[in-house]
Protein backbone atom coordinates (compact mmCIF):
# COMPACT_ATOMS: atom_id res chain seq x y z
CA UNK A 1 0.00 0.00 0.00
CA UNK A 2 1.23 3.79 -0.55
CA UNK A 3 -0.08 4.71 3.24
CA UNK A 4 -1.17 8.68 2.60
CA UNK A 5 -0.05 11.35 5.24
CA UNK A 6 -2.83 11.35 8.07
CA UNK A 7 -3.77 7.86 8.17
CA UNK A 8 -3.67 6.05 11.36
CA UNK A 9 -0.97 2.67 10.70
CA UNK A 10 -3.26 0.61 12.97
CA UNK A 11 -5.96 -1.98 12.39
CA UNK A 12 -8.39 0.06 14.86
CA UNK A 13 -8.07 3.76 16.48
CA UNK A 14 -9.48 4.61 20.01
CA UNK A 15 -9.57 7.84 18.51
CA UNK A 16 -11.58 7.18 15.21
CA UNK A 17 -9.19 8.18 12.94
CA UNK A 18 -8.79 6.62 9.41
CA UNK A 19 -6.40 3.74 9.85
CA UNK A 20 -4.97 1.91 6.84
CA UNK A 21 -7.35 -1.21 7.33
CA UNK A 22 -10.29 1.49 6.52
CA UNK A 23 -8.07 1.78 3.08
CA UNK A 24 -8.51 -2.39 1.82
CA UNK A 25 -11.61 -4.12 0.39
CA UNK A 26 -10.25 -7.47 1.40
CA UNK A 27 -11.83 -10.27 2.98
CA UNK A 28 -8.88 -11.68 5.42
CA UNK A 29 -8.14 -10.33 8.49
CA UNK A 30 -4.78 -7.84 7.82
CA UNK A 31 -2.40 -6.09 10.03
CA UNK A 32 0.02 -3.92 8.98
CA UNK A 33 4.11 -4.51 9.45
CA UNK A 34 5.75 -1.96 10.94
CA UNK A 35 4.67 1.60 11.30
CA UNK A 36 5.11 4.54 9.41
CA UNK A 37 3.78 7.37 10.84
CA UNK A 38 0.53 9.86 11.22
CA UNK A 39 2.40 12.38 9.01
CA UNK A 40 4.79 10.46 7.05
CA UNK A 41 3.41 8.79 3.75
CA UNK A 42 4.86 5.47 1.35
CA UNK A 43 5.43 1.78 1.20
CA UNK A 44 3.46 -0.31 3.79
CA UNK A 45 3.44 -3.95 3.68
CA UNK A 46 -0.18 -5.42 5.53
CA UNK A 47 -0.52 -8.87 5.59
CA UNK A 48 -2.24 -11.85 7.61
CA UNK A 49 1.29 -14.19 8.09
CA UNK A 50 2.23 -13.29 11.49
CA UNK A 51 5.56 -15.38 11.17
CA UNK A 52 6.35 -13.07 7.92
CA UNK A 53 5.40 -9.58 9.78
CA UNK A 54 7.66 -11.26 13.09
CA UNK A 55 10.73 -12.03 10.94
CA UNK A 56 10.53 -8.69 8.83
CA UNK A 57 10.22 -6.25 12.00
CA UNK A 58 12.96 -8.86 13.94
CA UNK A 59 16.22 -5.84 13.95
CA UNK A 60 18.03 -9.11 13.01
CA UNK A 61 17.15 -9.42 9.38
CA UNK A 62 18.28 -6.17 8.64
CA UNK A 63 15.57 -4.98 6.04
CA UNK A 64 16.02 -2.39 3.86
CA UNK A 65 13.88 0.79 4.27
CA UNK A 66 14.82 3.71 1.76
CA UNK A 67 12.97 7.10 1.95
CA UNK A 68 13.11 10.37 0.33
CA UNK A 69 13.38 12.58 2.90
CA UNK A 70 12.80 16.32 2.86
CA UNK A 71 14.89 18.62 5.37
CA UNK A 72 14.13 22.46 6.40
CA UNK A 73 18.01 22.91 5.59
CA UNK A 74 20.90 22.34 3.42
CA UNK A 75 22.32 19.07 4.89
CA UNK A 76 25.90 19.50 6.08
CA UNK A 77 28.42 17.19 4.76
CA UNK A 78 29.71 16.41 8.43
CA UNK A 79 25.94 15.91 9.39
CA UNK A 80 25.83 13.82 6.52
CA UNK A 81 29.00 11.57 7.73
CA UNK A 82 27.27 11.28 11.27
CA UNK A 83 24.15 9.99 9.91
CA UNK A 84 26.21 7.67 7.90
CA UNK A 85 27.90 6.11 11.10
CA UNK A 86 25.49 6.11 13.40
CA UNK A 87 23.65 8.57 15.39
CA UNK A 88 22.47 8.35 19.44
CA UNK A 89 18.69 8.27 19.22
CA UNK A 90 16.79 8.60 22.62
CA UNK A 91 18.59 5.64 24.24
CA UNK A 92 20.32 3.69 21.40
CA UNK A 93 22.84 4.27 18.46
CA UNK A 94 21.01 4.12 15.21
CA UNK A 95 22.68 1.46 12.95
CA UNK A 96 24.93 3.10 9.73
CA UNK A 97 22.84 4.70 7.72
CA UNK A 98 23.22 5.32 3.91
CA UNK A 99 22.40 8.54 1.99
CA UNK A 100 22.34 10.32 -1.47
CA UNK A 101 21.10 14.30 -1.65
CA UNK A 102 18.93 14.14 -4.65
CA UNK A 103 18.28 17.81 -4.77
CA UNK A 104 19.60 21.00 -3.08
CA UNK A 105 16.91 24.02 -3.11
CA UNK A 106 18.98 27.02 -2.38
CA UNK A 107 15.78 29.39 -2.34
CA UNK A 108 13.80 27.19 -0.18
CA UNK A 109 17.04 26.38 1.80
CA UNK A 110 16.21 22.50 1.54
CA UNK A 111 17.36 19.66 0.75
CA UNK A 112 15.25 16.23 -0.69
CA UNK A 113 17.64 13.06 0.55
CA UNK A 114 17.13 9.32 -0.40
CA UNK A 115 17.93 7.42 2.87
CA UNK A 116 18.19 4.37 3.84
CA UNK A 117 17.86 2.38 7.15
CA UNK A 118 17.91 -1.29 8.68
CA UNK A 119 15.70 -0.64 11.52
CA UNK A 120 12.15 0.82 12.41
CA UNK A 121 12.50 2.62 15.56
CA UNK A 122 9.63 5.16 16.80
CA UNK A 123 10.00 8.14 14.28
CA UNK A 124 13.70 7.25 13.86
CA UNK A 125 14.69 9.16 11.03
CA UNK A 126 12.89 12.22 12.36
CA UNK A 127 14.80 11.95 15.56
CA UNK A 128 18.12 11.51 14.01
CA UNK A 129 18.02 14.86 11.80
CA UNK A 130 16.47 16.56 15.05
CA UNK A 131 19.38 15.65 16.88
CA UNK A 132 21.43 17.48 14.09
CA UNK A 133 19.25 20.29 14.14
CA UNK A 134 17.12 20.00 11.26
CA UNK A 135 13.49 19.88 10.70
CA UNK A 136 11.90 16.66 7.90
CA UNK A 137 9.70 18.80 6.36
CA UNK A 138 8.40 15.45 4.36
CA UNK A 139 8.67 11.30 4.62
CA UNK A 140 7.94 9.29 2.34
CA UNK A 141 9.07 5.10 2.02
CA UNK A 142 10.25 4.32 -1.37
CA UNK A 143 10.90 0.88 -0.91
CA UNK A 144 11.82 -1.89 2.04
CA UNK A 145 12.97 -5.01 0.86
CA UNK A 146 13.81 -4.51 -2.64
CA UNK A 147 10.43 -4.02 -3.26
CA UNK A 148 9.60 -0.84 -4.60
CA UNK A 149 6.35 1.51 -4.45
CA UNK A 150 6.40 1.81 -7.83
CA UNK A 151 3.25 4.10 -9.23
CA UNK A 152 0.66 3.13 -6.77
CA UNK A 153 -1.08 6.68 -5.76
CA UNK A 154 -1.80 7.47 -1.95
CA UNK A 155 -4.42 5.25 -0.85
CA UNK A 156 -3.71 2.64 -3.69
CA UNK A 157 -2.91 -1.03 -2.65
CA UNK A 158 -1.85 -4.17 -4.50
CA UNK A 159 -1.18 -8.10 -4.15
CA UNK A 160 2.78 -9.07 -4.40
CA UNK A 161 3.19 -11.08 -7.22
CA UNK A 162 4.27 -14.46 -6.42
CA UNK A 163 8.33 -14.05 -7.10
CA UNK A 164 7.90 -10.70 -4.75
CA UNK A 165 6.70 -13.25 -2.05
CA UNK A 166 9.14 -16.17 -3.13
CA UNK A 167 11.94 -13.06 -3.20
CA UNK A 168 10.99 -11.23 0.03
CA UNK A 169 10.91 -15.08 2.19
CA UNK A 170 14.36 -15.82 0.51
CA UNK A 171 15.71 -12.49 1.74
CA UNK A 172 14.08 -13.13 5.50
CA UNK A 173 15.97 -16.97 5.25
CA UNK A 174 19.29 -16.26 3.75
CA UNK A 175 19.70 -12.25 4.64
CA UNK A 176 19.36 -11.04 0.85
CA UNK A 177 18.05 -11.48 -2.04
C-alpha cells in the first residue's frame, strides 16, 4: 500500500481516525508490518502471516527501508558523515545509515535526501536529523525489501506477485536477495 499522510498505521483507532485497514476491500483479516507514521506517507506492507510480519520487524534481518526525505536545511556534509555512522537516538545508536542528496533548493534552503535504514524505531529518522538540528519537512518510504512503491497513488494497494513473495521469504531466510 502507498499509506497517505494522516492515516492512522493501525488496524483500529481509540480515537476514530482513518487507519490503513479502513483503506482495503479485502476479505482476510490484515495487520500492517511496521509503522510509518501519522504524518509520514509510502510503502506499507499489511498482511495476515504473522511469522512473515515477526521475521521482517525482527532488527536481526536487517531490512532495507529507503525514503526520500525532505529537510528544512541544506544538509551538512559532516551531518551527513554522522548519519552515515550512526547517530544516538533517545537511548540507542542508530545502525549506519546510507544517503544520497537528490536535490539542493537554495531558495527554499532545503534539501530532498534518499535514505536508507535497517531498523524501524519510533520516528527514527525524524529523531536523528532533530538531533542534528534540522526539521523533515516530508517522509515518504520508497521501498523496504527490494520491493519498490512503484506508481501506486496514496491510498492505492496491491497483491505481491508471487516471485515478490518467493523473493521477500528468501531475503528473511538467507539475509538477501
Amino acid at each position: 500500500m502507498n499509506k497517505p499522510k494522516n492515516i492512522i498505521t493501525s488496524v483500529h483507532d481509540d480515537k476514530n481516525r482513518t487507519t490503513v485497514i479502513d483503506l482495503i476491500d479485502s476479505d482476510y483479516r490484515l495487520f500492517p508490518i511496521g509503522r510509518l507514521d501519522f504524518d509520514s506517507s509510502g510503502l506499507l506492507f499489511l498482511t495476515n502471516d504473522g511469522d512473515l510480519a515477526n521475521k521482517m520487524i525482527h532488527p536481526k534481518f536487517m531490512i532495507p527501508k529507503v525514503y526520500e526525505v525532505t529537510i528544512n536545511d541544506i544538509l551538512k556534509e559532516e551531518d551527513r558523515k554522522k548519519l552515515e555512522a550512526g547517530i544516538r537516538v533517545d537511548d540507542y545508536i542508530s545502525a549506519p545509515a546510507k544517503l544520497k542528496v537528490l536535490r539542493v533548493n537554495q531558495n527554499k534552503k532545503t534539501t530532498l535526501i534518499k535514505m536508507t535504514i535497517y531498523e524501524g524505531h519510533n520516528r527514527q529518522i525524524r529523531k536523528m536529523f532533530e538531533r542534528l538540528g534540522y526539521l523533515v519537512i516530508k517522509l515518504h518510504r520508497i521501498e523496504e525489501a527490494n520491493i519498490q512503491i512503484g506508481n501506486l497513488r496514496p491510498g492505492e494497494y496491491r497483491k505481491l506477485k508471487p516471485i515478490e513473495v518467493v523473493n521477500l521469504k528468501k531475503y528473511l531466510d538467507k539475509g538477501n536477495i
